[in-house]
PDB file of N, CA and C in Angstrom:
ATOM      1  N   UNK A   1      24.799  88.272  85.635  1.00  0.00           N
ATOM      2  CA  UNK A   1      25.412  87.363  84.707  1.00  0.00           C
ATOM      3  C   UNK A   1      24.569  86.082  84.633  1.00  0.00           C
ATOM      4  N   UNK A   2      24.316  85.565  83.393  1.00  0.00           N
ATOM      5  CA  UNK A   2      23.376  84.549  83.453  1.00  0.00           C
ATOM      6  C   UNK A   2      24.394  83.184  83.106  1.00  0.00           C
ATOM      7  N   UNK A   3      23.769  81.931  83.515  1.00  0.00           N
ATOM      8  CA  UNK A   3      24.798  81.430  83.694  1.00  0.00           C
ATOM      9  C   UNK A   3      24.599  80.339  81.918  1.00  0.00           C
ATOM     10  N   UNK A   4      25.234  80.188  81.319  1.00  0.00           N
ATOM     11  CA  UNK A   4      25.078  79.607  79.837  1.00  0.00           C
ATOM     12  C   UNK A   4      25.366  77.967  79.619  1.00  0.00           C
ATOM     13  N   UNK A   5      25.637  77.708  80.980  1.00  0.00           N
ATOM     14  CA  UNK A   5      26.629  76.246  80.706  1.00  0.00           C
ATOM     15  C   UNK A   5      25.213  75.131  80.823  1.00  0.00           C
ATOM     16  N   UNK A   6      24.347  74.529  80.584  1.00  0.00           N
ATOM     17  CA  UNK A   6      23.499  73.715  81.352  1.00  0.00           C
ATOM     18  C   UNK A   6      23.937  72.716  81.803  1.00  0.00           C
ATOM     19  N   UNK A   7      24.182  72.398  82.887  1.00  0.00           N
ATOM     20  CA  UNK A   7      24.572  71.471  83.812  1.00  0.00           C
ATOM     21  C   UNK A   7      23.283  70.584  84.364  1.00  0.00           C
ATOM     22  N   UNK A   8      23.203  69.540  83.290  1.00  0.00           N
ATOM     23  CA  UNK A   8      22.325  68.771  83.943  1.00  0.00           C
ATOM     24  C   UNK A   8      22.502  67.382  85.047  1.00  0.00           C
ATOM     25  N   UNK A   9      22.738  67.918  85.959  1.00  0.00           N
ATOM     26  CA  UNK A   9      23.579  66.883  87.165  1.00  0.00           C
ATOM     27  C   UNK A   9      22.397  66.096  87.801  1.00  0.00           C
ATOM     28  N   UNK A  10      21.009  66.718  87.898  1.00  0.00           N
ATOM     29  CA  UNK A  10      19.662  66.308  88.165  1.00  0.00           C
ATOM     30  C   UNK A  10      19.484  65.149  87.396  1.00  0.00           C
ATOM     31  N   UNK A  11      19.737  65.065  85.722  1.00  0.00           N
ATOM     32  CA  UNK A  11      19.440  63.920  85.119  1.00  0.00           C
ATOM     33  C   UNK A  11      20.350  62.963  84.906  1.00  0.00           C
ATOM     34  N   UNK A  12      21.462  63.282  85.477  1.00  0.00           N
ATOM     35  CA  UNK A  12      22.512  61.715  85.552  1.00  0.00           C
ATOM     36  C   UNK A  12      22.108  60.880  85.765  1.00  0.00           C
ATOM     37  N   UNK A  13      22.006  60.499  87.109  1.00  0.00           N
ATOM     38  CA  UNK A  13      20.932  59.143  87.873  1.00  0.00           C
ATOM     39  C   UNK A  13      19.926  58.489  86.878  1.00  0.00           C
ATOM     40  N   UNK A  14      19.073  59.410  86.216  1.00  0.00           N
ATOM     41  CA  UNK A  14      18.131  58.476  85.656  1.00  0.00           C
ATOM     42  C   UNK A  14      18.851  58.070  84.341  1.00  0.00           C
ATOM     43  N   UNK A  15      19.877  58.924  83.779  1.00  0.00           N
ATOM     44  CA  UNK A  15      20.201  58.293  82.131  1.00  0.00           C
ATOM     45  C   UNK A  15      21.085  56.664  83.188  1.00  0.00           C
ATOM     46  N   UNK A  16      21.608  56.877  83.677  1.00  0.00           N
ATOM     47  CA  UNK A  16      22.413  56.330  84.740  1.00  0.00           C
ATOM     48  C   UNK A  16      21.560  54.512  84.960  1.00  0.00           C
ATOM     49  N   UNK A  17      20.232  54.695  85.490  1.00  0.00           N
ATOM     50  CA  UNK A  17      19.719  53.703  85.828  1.00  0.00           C
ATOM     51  C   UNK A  17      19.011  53.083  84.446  1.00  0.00           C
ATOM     52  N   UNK A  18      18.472  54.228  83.390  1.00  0.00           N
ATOM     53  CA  UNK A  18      18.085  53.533  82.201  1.00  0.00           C
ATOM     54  C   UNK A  18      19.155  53.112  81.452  1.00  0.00           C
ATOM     55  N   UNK A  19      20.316  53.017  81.540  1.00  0.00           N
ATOM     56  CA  UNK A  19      21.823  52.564  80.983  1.00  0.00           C
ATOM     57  C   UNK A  19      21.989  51.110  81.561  1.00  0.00           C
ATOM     58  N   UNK A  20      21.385  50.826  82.389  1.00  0.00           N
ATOM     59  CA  UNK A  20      21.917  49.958  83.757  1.00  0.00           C
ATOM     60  C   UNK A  20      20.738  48.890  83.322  1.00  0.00           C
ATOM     61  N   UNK A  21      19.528  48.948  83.481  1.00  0.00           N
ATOM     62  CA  UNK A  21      18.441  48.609  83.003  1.00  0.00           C
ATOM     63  C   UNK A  21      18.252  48.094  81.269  1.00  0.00           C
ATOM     64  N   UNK A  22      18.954  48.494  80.408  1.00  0.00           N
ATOM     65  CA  UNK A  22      19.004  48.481  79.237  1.00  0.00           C
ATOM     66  C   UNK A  22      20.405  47.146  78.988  1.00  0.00           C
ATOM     67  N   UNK A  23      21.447  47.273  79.827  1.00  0.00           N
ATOM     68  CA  UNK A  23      22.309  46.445  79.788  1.00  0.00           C
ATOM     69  C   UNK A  23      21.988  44.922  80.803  1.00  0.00           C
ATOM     70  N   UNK A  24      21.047  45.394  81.086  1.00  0.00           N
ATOM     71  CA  UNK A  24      20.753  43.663  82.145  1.00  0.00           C
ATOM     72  C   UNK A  24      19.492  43.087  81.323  1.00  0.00           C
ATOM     73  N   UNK A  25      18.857  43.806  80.598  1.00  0.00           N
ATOM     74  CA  UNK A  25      17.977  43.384  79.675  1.00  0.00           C
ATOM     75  C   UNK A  25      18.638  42.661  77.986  1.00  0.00           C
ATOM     76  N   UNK A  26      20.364  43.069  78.202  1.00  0.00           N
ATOM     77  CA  UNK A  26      20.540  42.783  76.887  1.00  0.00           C
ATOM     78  C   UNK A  26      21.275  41.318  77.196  1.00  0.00           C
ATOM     79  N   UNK A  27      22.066  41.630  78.616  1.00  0.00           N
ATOM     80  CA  UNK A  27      23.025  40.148  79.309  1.00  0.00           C
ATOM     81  C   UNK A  27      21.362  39.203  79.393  1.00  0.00           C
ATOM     82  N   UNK A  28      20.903  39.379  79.866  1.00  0.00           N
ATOM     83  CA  UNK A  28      19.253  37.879  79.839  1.00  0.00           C
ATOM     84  C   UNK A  28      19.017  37.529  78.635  1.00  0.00           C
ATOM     85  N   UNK A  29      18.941  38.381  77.438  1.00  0.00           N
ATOM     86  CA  UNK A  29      18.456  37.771  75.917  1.00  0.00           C
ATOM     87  C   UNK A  29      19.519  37.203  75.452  1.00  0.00           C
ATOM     88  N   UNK A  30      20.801  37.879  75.734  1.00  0.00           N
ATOM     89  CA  UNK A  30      21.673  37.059  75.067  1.00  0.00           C
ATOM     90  C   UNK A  30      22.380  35.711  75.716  1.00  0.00           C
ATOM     91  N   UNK A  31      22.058  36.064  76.973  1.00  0.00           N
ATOM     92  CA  UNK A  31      22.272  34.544  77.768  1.00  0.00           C
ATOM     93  C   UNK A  31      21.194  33.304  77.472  1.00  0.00           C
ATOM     94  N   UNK A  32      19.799  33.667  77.510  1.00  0.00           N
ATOM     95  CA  UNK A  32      18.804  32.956  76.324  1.00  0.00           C
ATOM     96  C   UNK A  32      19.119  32.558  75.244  1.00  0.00           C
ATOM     97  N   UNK A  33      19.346  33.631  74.674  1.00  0.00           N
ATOM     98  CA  UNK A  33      20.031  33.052  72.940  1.00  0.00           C
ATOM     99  C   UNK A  33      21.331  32.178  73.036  1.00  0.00           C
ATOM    100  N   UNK A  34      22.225  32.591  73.528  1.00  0.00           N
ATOM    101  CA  UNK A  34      23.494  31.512  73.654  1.00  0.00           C
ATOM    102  C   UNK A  34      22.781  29.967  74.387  1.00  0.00           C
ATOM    103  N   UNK A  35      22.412  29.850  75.311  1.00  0.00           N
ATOM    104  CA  UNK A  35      21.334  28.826  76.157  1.00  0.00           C
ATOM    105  C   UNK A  35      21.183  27.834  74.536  1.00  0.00           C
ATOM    106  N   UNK A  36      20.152  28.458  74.045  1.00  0.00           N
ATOM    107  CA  UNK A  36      19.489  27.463  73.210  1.00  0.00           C
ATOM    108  C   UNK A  36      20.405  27.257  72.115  1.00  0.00           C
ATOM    109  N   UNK A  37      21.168  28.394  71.414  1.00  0.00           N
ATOM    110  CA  UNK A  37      22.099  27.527  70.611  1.00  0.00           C
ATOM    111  C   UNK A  37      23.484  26.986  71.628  1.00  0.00           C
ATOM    112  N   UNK A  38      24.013  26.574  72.375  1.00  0.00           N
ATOM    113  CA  UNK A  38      24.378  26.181  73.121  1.00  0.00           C
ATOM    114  C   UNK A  38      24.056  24.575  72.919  1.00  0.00           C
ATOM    115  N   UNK A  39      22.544  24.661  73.663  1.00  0.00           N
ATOM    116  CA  UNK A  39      21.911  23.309  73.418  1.00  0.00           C
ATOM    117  C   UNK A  39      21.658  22.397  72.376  1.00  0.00           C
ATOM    118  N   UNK A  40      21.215  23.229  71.176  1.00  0.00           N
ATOM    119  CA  UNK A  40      21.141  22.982  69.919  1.00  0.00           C
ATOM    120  C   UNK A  40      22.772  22.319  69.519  1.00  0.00           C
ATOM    121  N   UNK A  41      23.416  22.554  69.607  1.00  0.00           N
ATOM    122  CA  UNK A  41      24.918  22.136  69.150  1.00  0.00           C
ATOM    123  C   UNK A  41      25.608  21.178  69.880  1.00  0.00           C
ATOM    124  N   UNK A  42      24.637  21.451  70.931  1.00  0.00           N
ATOM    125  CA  UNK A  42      25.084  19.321  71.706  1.00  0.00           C
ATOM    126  C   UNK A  42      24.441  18.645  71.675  1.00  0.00           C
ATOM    127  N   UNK A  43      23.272  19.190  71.165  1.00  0.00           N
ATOM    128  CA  UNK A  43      22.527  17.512  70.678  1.00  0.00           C
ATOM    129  C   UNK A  43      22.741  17.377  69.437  1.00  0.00           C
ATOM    130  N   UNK A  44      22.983  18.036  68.539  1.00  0.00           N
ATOM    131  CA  UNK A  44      23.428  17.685  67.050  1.00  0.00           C
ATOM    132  C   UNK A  44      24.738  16.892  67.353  1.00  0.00           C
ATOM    133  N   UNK A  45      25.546  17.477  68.067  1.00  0.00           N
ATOM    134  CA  UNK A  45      26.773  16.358  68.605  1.00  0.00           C
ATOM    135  C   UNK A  45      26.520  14.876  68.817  1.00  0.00           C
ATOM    136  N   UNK A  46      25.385  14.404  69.106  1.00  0.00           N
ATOM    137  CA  UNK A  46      25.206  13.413  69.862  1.00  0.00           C
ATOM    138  C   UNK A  46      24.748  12.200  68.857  1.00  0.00           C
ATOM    139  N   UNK A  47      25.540  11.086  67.966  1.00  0.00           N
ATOM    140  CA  UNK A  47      25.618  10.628  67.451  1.00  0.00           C
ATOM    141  C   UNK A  47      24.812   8.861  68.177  1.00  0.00           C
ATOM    142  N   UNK A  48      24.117   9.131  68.492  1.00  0.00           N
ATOM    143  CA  UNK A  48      23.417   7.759  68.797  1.00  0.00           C
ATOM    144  C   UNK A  48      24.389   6.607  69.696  1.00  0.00           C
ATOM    145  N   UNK A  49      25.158   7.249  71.013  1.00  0.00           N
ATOM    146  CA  UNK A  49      25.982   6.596  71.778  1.00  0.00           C
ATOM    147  C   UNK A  49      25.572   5.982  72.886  1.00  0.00           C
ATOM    148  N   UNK A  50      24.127   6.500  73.331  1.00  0.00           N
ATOM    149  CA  UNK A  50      23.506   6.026  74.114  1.00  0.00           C
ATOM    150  C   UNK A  50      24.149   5.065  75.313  1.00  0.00           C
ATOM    151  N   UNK A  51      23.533   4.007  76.099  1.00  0.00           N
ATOM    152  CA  UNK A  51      24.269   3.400  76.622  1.00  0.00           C
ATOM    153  C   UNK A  51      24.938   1.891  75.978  1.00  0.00           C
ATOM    154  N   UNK A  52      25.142   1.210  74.594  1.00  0.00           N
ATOM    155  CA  UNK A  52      25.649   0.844  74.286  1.00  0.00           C
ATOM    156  C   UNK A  52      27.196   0.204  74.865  1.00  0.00           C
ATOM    157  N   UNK A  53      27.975   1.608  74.928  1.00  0.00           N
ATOM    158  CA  UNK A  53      28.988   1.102  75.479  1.00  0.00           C
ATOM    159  C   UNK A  53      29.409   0.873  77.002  1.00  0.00           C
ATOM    160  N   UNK A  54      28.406   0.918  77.454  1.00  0.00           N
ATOM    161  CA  UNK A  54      28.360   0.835  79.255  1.00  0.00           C
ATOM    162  C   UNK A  54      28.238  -0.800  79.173  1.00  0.00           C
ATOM    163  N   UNK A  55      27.538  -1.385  78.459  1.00  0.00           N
ATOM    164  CA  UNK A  55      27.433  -2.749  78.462  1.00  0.00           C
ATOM    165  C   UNK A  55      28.106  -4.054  77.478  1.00  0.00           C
ATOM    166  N   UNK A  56      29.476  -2.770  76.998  1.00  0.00           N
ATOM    167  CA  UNK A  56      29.802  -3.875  76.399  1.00  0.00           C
ATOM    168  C   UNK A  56      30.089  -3.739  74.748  1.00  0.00           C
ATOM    169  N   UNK A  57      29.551  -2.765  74.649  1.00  0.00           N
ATOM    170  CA  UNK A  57      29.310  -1.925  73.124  1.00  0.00           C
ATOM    171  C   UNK A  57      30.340  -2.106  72.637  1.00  0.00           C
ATOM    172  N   UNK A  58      31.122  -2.189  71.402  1.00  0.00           N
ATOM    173  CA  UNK A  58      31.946  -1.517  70.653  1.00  0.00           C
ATOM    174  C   UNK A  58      32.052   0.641  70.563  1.00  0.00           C
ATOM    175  N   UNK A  59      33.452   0.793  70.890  1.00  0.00           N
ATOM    176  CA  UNK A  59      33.306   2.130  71.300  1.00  0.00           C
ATOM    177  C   UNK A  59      34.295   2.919  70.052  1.00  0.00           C
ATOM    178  N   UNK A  60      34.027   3.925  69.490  1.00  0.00           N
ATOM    179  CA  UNK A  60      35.400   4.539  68.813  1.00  0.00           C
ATOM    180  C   UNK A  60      35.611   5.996  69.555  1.00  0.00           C
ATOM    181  N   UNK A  61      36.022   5.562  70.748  1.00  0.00           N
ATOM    182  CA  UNK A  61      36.830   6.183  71.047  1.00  0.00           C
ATOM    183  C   UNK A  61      37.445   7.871  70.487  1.00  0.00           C
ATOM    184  N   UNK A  62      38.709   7.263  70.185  1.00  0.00           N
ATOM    185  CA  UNK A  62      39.584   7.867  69.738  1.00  0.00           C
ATOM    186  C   UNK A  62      39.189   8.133  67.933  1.00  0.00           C
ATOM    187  N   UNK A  63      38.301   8.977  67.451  1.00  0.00           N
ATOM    188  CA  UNK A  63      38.138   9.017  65.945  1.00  0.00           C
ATOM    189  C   UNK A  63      38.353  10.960  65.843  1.00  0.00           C
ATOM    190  N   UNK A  64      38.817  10.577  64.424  1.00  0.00           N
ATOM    191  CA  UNK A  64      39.346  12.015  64.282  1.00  0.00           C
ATOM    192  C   UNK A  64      37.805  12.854  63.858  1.00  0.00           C
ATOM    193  N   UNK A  65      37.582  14.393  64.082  1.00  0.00           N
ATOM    194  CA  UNK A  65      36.453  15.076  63.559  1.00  0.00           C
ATOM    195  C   UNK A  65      37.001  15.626  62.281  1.00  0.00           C
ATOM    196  N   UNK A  66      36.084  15.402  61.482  1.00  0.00           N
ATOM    197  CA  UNK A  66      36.230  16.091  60.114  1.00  0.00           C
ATOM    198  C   UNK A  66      35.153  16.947  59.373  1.00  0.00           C
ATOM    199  N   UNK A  67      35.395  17.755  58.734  1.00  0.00           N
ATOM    200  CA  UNK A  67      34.449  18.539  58.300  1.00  0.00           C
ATOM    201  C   UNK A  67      33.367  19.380  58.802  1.00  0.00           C
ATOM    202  N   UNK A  68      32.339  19.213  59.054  1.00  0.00           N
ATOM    203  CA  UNK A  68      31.090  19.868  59.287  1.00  0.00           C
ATOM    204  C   UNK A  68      31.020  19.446  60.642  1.00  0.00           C
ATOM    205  N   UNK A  69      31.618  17.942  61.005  1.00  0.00           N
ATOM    206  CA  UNK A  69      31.495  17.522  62.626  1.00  0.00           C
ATOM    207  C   UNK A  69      32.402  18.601  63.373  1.00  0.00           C
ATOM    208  N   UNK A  70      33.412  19.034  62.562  1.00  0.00           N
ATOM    209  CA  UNK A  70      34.632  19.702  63.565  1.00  0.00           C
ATOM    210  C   UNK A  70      34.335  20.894  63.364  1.00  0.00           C
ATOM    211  N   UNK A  71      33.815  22.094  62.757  1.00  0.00           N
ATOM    212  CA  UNK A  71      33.128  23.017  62.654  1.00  0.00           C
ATOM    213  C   UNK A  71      32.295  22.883  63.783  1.00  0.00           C
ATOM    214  N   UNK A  72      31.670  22.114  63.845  1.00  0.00           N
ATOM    215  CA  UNK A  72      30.530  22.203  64.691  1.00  0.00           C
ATOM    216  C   UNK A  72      30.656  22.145  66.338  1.00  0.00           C
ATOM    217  N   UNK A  73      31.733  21.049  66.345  1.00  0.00           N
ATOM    218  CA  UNK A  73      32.191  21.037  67.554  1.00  0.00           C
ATOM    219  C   UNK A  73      33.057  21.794  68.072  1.00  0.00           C
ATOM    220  N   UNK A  74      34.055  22.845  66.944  1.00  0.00           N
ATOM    221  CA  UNK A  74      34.448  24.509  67.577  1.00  0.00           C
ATOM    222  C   UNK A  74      33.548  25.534  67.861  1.00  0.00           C
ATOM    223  N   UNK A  75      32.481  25.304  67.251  1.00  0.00           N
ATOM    224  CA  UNK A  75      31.701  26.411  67.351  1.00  0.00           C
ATOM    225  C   UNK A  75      30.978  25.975  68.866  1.00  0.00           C
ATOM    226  N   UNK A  76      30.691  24.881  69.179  1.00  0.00           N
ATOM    227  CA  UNK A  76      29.976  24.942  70.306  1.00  0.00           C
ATOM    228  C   UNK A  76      30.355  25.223  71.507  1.00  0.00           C
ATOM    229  N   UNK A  77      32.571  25.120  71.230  1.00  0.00           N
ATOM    230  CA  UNK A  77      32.981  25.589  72.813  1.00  0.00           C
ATOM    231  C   UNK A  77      33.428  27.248  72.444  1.00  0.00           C
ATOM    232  N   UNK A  78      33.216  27.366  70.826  1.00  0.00           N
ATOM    233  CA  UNK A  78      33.162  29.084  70.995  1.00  0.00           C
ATOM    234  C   UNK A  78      31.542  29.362  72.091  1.00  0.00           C
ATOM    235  N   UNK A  79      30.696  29.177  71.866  1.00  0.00           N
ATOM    236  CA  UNK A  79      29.261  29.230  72.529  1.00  0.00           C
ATOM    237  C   UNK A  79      29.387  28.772  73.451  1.00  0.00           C
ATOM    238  N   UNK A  80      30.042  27.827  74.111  1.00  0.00           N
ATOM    239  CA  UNK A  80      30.168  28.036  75.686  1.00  0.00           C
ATOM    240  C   UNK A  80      30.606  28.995  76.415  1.00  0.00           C
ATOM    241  N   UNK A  81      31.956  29.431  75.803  1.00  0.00           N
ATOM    242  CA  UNK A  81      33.027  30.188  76.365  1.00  0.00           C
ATOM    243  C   UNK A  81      31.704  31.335  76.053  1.00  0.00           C
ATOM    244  N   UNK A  82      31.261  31.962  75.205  1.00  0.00           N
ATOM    245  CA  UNK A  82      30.240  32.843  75.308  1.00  0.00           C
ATOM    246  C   UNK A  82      29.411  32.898  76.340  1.00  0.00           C
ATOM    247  N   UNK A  83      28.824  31.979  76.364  1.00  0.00           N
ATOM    248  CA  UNK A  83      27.759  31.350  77.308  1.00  0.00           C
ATOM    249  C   UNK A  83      28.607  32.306  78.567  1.00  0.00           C
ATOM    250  N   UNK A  84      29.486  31.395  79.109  1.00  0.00           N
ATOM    251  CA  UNK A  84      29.873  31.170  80.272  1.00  0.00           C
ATOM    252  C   UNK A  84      30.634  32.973  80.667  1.00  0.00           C
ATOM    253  N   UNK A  85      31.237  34.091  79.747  1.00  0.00           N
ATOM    254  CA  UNK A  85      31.389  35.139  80.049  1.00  0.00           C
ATOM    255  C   UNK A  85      30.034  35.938  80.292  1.00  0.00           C
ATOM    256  N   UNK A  86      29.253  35.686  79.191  1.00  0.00           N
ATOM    257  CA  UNK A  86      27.906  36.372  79.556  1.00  0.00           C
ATOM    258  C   UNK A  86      27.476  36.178  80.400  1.00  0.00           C
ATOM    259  N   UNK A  87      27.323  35.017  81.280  1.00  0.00           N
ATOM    260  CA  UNK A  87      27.193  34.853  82.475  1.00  0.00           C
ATOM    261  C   UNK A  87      27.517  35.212  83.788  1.00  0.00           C
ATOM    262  N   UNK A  88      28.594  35.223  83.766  1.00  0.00           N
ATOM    263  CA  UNK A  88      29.498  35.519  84.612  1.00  0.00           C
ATOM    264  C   UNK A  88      29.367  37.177  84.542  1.00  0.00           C
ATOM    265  N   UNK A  89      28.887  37.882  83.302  1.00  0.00           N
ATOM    266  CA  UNK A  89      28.731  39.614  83.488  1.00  0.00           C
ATOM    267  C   UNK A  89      27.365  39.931  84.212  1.00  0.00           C
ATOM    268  N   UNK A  90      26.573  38.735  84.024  1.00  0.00           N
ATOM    269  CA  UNK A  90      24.868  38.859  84.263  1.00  0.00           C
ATOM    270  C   UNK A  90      25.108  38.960  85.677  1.00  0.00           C
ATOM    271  N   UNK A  91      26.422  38.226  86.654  1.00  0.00           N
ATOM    272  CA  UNK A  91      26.366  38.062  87.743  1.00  0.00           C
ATOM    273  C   UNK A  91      26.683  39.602  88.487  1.00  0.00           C
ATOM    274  N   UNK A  92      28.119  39.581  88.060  1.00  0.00           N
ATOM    275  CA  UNK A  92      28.411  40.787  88.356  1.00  0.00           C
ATOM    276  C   UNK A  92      27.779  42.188  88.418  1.00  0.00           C
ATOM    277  N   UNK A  93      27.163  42.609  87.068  1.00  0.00           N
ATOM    278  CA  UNK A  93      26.492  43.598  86.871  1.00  0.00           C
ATOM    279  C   UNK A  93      25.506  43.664  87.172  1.00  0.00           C
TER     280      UNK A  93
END
């Protein structure tokens, strides 16, 4: 009786480690890519506050975001919270 089933149990391991290898190569680029837009979206945040108000400055505080500022500033703690899971998988895995 010949046996018909192919049981390839020999090549698990390697689809196994190129699966493994393929997913830690994708958590680094995309932890890169989140990184720089990450960065990119807090310095566009950064409205010329410098140290001004450490010495005395006039401060506003409390001002509401509107438009393109508040877009911008959801999107950057969507991209953290990204950031910071991708990270946290790069560790684990």
């Amino acid at each position: 009786m010949i046996d018909t089933t192919h049981n390839f149990w020999y090549l698990k391991p390697v689809v196994l480690l190129v699966i493994s290898f393929m997913i830690d190569n994708l958590l680094n680029i995309s932890q890169a890519v989140l990184a720089v837009i990450l960065m990119a979206g807090i310095l566009l945040q950064a409205r010329g506050t410098g140290l001004g108000t450490a010495f005395g400055g006039d401060s506003n505080v409390y001002r509401t975001k509107r438009g393109v500022e508040k877009k911008l500033f959801q999107a950057t703690i969507i991209v953290a919270i990204l950031f910071f899971g991708v990270s946290l998988a790069n560790v684990l895995f």
